[in-house]
C-alpha atoms as a PDB file:
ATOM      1  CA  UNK A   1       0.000   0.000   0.000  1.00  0.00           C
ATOM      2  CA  UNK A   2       1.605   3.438  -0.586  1.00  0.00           C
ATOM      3  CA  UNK A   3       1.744   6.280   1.561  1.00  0.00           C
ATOM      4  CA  UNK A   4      -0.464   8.374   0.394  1.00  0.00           C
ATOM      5  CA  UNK A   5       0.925  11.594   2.252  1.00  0.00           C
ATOM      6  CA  UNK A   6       4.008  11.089   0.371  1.00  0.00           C
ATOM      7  CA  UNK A   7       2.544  13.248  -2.559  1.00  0.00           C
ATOM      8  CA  UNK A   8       0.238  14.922  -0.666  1.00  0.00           C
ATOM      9  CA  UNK A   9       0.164  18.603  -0.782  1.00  0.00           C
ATOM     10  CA  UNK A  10      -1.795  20.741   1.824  1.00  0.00           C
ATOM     11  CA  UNK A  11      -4.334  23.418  -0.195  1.00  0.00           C
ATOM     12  CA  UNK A  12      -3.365  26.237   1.779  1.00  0.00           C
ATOM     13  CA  UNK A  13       0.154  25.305   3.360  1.00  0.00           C
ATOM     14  CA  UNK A  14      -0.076  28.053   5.575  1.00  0.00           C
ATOM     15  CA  UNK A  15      -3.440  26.885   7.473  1.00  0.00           C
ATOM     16  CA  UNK A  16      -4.280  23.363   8.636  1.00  0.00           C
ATOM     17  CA  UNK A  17      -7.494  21.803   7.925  1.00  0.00           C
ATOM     18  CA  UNK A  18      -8.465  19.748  10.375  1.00  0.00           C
ATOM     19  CA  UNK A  19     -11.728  18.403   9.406  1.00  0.00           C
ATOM     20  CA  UNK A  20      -9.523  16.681   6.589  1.00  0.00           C
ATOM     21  CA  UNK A  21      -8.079  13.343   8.558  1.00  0.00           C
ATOM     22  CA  UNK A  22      -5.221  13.083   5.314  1.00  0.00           C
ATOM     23  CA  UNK A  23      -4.111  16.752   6.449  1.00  0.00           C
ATOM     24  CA  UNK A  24      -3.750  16.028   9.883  1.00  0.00           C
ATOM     25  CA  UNK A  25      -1.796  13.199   9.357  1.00  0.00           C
ATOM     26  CA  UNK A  26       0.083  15.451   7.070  1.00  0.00           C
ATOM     27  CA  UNK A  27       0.840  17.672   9.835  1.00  0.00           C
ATOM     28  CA  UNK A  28       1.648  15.716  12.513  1.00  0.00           C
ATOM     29  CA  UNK A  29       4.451  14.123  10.277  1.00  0.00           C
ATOM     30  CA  UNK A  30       5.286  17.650   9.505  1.00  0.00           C
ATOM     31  CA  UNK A  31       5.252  19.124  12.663  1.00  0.00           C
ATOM     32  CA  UNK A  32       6.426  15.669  14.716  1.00  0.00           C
ATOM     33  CA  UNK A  33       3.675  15.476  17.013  1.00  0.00           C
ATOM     34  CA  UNK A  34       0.540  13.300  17.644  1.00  0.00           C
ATOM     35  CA  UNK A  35      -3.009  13.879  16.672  1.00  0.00           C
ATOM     36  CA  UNK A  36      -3.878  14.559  20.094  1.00  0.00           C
ATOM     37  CA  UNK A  37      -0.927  17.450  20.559  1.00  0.00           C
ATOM     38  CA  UNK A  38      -2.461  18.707  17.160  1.00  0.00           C
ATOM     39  CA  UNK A  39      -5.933  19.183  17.671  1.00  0.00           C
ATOM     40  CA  UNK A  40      -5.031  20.955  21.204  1.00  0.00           C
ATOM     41  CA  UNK A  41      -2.520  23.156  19.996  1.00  0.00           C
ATOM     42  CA  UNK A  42      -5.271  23.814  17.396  1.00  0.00           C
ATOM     43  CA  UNK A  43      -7.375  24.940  20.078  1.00  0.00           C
ATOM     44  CA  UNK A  44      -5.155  26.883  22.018  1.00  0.00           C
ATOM     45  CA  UNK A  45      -3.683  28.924  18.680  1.00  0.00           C
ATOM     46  CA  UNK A  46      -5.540  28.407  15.955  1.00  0.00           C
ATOM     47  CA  UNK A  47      -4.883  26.960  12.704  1.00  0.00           C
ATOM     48  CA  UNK A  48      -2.045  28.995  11.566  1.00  0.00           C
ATOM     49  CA  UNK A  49       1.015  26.548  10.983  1.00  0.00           C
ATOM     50  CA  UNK A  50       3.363  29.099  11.984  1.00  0.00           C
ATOM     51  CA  UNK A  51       1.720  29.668  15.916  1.00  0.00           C
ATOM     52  CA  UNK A  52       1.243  25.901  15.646  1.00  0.00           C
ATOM     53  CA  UNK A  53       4.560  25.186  15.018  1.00  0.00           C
ATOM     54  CA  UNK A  54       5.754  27.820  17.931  1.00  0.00           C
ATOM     55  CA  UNK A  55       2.817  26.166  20.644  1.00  0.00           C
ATOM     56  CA  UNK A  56       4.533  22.766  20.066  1.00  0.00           C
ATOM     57  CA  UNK A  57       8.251  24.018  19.972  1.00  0.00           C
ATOM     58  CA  UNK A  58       7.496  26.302  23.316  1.00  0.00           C
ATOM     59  CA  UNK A  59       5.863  23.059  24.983  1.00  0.00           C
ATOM     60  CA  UNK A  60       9.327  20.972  24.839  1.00  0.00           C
END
């Protein structure tokens, strides 16, 4: 079976969608982090990548 994130591109790379299960998985390969750490940094920043990205990093 391939992978199918390893083509996968987000639609807006600067935003994640997380209704779209193939994006989160996307981004928590991305952003090395589970689903769970996602969807709460999601919560507590937004959907931005970038403040994602910072949430995660700040949390380490």
């Amino acid at each position: 079976m391939p992978d199918e994130l390893n083509d996968f591109k987000p639609l807006d790379p600067g935003r994640i969608l997380d209704e779209d299960p193939v994006e989160l998985r996307y981004w928590c390969r991305q952003l090395q982090c589970d689903e769970a750490e996602l969807r709460d940094a999601i919560g507590k920043v937004g959907n931005h990548v970038a403040a994602v990205r910072d949430y995660l990093a700040s949390r380490e």
